[in-house]
Protein backbone atom coordinates (compact mmCIF):
# COMPACT_ATOMS: atom_id res chain seq x y z
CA UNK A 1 0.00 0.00 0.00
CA UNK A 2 2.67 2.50 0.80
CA UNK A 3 4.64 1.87 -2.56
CA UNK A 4 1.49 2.42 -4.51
CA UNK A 5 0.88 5.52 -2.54
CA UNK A 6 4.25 6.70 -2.73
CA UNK A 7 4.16 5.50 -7.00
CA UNK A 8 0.79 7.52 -7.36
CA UNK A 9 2.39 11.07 -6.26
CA UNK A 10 5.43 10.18 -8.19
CA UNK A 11 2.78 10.17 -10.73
CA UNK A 12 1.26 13.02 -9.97
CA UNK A 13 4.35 15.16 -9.57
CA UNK A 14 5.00 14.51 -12.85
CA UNK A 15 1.16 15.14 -14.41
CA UNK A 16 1.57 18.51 -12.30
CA UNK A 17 4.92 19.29 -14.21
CA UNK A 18 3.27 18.19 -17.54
CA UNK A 19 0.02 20.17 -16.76
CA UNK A 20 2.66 23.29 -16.57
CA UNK A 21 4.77 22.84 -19.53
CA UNK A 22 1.16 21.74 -21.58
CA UNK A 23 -0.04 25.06 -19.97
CA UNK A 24 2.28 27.23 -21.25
CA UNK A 25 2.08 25.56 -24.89
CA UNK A 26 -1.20 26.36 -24.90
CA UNK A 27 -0.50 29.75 -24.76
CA UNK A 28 2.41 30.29 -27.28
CA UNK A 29 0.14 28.36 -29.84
CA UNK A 30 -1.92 31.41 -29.29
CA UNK A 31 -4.66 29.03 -28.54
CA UNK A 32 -4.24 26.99 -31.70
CA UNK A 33 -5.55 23.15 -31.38
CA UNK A 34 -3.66 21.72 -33.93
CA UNK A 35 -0.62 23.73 -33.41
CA UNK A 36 -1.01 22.51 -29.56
CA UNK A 37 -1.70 18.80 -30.47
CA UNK A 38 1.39 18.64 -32.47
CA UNK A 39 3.91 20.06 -30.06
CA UNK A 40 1.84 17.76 -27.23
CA UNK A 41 2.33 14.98 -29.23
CA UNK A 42 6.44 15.01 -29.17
CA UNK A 43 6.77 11.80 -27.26
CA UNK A 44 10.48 12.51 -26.07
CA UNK A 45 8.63 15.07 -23.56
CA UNK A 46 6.62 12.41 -22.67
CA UNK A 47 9.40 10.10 -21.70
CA UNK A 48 11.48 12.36 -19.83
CA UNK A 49 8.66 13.93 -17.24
CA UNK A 50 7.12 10.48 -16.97
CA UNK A 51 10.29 8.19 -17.67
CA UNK A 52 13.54 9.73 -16.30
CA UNK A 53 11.72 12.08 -14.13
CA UNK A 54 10.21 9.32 -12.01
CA UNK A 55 13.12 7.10 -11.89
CA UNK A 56 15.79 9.65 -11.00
CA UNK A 57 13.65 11.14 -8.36
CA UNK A 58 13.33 7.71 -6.76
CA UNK A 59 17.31 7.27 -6.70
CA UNK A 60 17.32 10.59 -4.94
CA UNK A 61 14.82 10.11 -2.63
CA UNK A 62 16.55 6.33 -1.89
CA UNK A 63 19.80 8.06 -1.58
CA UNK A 64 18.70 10.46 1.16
CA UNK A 65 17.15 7.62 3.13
CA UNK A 66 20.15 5.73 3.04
CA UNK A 67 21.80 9.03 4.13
CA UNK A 68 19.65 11.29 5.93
CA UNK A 69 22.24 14.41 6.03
CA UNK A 70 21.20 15.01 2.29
CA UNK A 71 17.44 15.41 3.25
CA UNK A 72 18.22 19.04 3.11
CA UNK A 73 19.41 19.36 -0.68
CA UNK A 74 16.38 17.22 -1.44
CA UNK A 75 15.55 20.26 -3.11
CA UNK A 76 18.64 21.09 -5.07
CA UNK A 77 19.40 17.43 -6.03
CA UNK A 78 15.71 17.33 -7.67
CA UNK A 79 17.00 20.71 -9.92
CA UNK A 80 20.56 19.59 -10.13
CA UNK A 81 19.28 16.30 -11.88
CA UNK A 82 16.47 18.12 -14.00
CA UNK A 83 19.41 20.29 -15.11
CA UNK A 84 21.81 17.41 -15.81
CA UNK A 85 19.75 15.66 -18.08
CA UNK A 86 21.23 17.37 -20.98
CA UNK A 87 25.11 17.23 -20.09
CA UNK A 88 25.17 14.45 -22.69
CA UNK A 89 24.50 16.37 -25.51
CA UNK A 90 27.36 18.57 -24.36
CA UNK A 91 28.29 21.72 -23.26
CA UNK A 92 27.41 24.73 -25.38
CA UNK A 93 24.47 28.19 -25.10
CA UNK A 94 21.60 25.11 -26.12
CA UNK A 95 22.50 22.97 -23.11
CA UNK A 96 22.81 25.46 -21.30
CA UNK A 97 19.29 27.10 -21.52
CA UNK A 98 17.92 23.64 -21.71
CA UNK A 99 19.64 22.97 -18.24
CA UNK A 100 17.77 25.53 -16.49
CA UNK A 101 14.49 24.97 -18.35
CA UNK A 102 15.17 21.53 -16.68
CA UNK A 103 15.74 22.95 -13.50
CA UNK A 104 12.49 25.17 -13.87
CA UNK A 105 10.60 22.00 -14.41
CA UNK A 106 12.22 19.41 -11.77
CA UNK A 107 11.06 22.32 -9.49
CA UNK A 108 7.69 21.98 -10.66
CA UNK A 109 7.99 18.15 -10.36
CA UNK A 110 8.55 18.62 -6.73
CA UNK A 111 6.08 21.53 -6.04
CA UNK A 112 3.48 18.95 -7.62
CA UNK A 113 4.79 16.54 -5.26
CA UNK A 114 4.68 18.47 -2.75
CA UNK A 115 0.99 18.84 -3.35
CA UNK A 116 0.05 15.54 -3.99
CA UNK A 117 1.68 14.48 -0.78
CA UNK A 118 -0.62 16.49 1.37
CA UNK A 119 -3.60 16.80 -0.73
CA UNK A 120 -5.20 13.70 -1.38
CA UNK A 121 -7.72 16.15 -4.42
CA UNK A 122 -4.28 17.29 -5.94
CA UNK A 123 -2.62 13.43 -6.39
CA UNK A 124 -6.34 12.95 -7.78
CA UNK A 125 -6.22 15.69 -10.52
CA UNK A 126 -2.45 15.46 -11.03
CA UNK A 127 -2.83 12.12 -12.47
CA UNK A 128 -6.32 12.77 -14.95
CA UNK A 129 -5.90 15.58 -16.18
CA UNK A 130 -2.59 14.93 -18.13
CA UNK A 131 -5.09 12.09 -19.02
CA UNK A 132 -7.58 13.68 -20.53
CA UNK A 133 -4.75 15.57 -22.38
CA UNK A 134 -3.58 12.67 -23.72
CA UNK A 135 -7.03 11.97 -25.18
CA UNK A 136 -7.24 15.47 -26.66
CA UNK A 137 -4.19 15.27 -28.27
CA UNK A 138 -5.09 12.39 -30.71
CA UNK A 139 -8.29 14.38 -32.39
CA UNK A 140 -8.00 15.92 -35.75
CA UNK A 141 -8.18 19.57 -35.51
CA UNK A 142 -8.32 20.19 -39.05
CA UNK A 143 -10.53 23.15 -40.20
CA UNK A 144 -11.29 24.43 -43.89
CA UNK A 145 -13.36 26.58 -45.86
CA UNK A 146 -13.30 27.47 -49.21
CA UNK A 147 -11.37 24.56 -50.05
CA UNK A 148 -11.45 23.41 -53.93
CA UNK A 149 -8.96 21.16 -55.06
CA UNK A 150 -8.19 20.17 -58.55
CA UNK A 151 -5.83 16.35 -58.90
CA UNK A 152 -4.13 14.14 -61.46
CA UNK A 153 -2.05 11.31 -61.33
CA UNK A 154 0.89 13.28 -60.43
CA UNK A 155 -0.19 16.48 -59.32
CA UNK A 156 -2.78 18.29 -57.14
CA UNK A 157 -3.90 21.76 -56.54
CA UNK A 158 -5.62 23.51 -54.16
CA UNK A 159 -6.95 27.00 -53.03
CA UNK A 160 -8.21 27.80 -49.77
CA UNK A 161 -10.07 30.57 -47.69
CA UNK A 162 -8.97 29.20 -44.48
CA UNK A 163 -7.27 26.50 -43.58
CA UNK A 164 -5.54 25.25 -40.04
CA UNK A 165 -4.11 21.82 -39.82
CA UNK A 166 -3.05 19.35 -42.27
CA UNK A 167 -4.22 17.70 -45.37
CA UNK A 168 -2.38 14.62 -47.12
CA UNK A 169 -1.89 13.22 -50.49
CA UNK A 170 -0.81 9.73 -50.50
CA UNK A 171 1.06 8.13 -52.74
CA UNK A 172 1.53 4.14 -52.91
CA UNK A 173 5.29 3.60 -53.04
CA UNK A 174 7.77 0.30 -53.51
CA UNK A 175 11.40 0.10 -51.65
CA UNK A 176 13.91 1.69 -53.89
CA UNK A 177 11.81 4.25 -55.51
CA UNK A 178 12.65 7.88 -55.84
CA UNK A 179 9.89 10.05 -55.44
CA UNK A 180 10.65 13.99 -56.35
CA UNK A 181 8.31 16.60 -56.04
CA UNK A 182 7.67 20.14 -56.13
CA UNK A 183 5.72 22.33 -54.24
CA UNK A 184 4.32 25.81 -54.60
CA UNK A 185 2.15 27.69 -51.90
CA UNK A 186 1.45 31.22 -52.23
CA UNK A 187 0.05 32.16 -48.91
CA UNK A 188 -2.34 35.18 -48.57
CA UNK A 189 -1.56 35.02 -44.48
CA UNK A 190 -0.94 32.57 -41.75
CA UNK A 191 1.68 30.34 -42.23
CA UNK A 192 2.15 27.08 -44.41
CA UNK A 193 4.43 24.34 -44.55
CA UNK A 194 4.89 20.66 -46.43
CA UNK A 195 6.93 17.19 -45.11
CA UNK A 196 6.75 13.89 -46.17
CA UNK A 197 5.78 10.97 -43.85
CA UNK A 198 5.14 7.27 -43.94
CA UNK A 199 2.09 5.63 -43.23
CA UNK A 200 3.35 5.21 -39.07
CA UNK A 201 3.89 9.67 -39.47
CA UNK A 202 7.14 9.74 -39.69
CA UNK A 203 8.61 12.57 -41.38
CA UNK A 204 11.22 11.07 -44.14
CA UNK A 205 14.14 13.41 -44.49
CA UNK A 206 14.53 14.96 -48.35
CA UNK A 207 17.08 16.20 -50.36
CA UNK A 208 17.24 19.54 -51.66
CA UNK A 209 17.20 19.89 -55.53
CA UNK A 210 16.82 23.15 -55.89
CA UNK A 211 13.80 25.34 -57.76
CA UNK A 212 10.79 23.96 -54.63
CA UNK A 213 12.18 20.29 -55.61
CA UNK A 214 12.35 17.87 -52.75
CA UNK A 215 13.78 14.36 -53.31
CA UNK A 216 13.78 10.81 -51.24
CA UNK A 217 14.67 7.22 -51.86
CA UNK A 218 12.03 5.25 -50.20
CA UNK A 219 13.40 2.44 -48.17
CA UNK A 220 10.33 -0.10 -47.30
CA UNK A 221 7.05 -1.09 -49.48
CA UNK A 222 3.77 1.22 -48.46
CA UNK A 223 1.67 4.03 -48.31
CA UNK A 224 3.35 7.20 -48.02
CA UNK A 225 2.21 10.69 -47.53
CA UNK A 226 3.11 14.57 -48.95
CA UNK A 227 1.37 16.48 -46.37
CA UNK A 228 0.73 20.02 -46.52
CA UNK A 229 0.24 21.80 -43.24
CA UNK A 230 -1.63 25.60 -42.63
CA UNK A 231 -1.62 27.97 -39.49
CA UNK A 232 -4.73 29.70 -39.99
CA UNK A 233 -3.80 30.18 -43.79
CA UNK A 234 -5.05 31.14 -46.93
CA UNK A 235 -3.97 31.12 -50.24
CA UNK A 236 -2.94 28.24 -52.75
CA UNK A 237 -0.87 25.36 -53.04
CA UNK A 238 0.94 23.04 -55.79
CA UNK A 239 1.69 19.73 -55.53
CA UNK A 240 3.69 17.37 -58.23
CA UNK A 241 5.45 14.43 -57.96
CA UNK A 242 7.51 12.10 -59.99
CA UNK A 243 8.15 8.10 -59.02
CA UNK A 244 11.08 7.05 -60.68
């Protein structure tokens, strides 16, 4: 009983920190859905709050019970480790600035621990609500109006009045084709932007030809994707493609 009490705020220390960092994404996406959803969805984030979060807090708070003199730099161990995580990657302005963004959030892991710990509401809502963000996150927030789109075998073309999301064109594809394409958007406002992805969403890396010409060798048999992507856009978009 007291290891699943003392696993649940462990949990909930790190929905709190999420809750924060989900928070504040929120609000840079000036409120966007889809803009949110796709940062939310960047599993790495995931991993570390819920992942090496969890697990390095519970060698810390071992450590100090095997040593009770440290009790009082629980609090600087728990920011010393958030700010740690990135020494790997090396030491340079990046790491740096990520170091105390990982402070800033193993703080918040142990303010949410804190809380959870003495309210029994807070472990409660620590622990749903990053939940029902989770949930959220896998909707399509797609929106478009005035959308007409014109397509042939190897080409497709759109206008649009508003559009905020994405919106793919597949292509069927064998290992060791080349696929090249081109793409033109001419954007009124709001932002646009293209990728290619396979069929699991990941986005295949591409050569730069030159002139809007994008190039990739595709490595496995399937259903691949040429996605164009809008920020509260408008304007118009071409698409073509050649499978050699």
């Amino acid at each position: 009983m007291m290891l699943g009490r003392y696993m649940a705020t462990k949990l909930a220390a790190a929905g709190f920190a999420m809750t924060i960092i989900f928070s504040y994404l929120l609000v840079v996406s000036n409120f966007n859905l889809y803009t949110f959803s796709e940062m939310a969805r960047i599993w790495m984030l995931w991993a570390v709050i819920f992942g090496y979060g969890i697990v390095i807090t519970c060698v810390i708070d071992a450590v100090i019970e095997r040593w009770e003199a440290l009790a009082r730099y629980k609090t600087a161990l728990y920011l010393l480790a958030g700010a740690l995580f990135f020494l790997p990657f090396g030491l340079n302005t990046f790491t740096l600035i990520a170091g105390i963004v990982g402070a800033f959030v193993a703080g918040m892991f142990l303010l949410g621990q804190t809380l959870a710990t003495n309210y029994r509401a807070c472990n409660i809502a620590f622990i749903v609500i990053p939940l029902l963000f989770l949930l959220l996150i896998q909707l399509d927030y797609t929106t478009k109006k005035g959308w007409e789109a014109t397509s042939t075998s190897n080409s497709y073309h759109v206008t649009y009045e508003h559009f905020n999301g994405e919106h793919k064109i597949p292509l069927v594809l064998k290992k060791g084709d080349i696929v090249t394409n081109k793409i033109v958007m001419n954007l009124a406002r709001g932002v646009g932007g293209h990728h290619l992805e396979n069929a699991s969403g990941q986005i295949l890396g591409q050569t730069e030809l030159g002139h809007d010409r994008l190039q990739a060798e595709i490595e496995q048999d399937g259903t691949y994707y040429i996605v164009l992507t809008g920020e509260r856009a408008a304007g118009d978009a071409t698409v073509e493609w050649e499978i050699q």
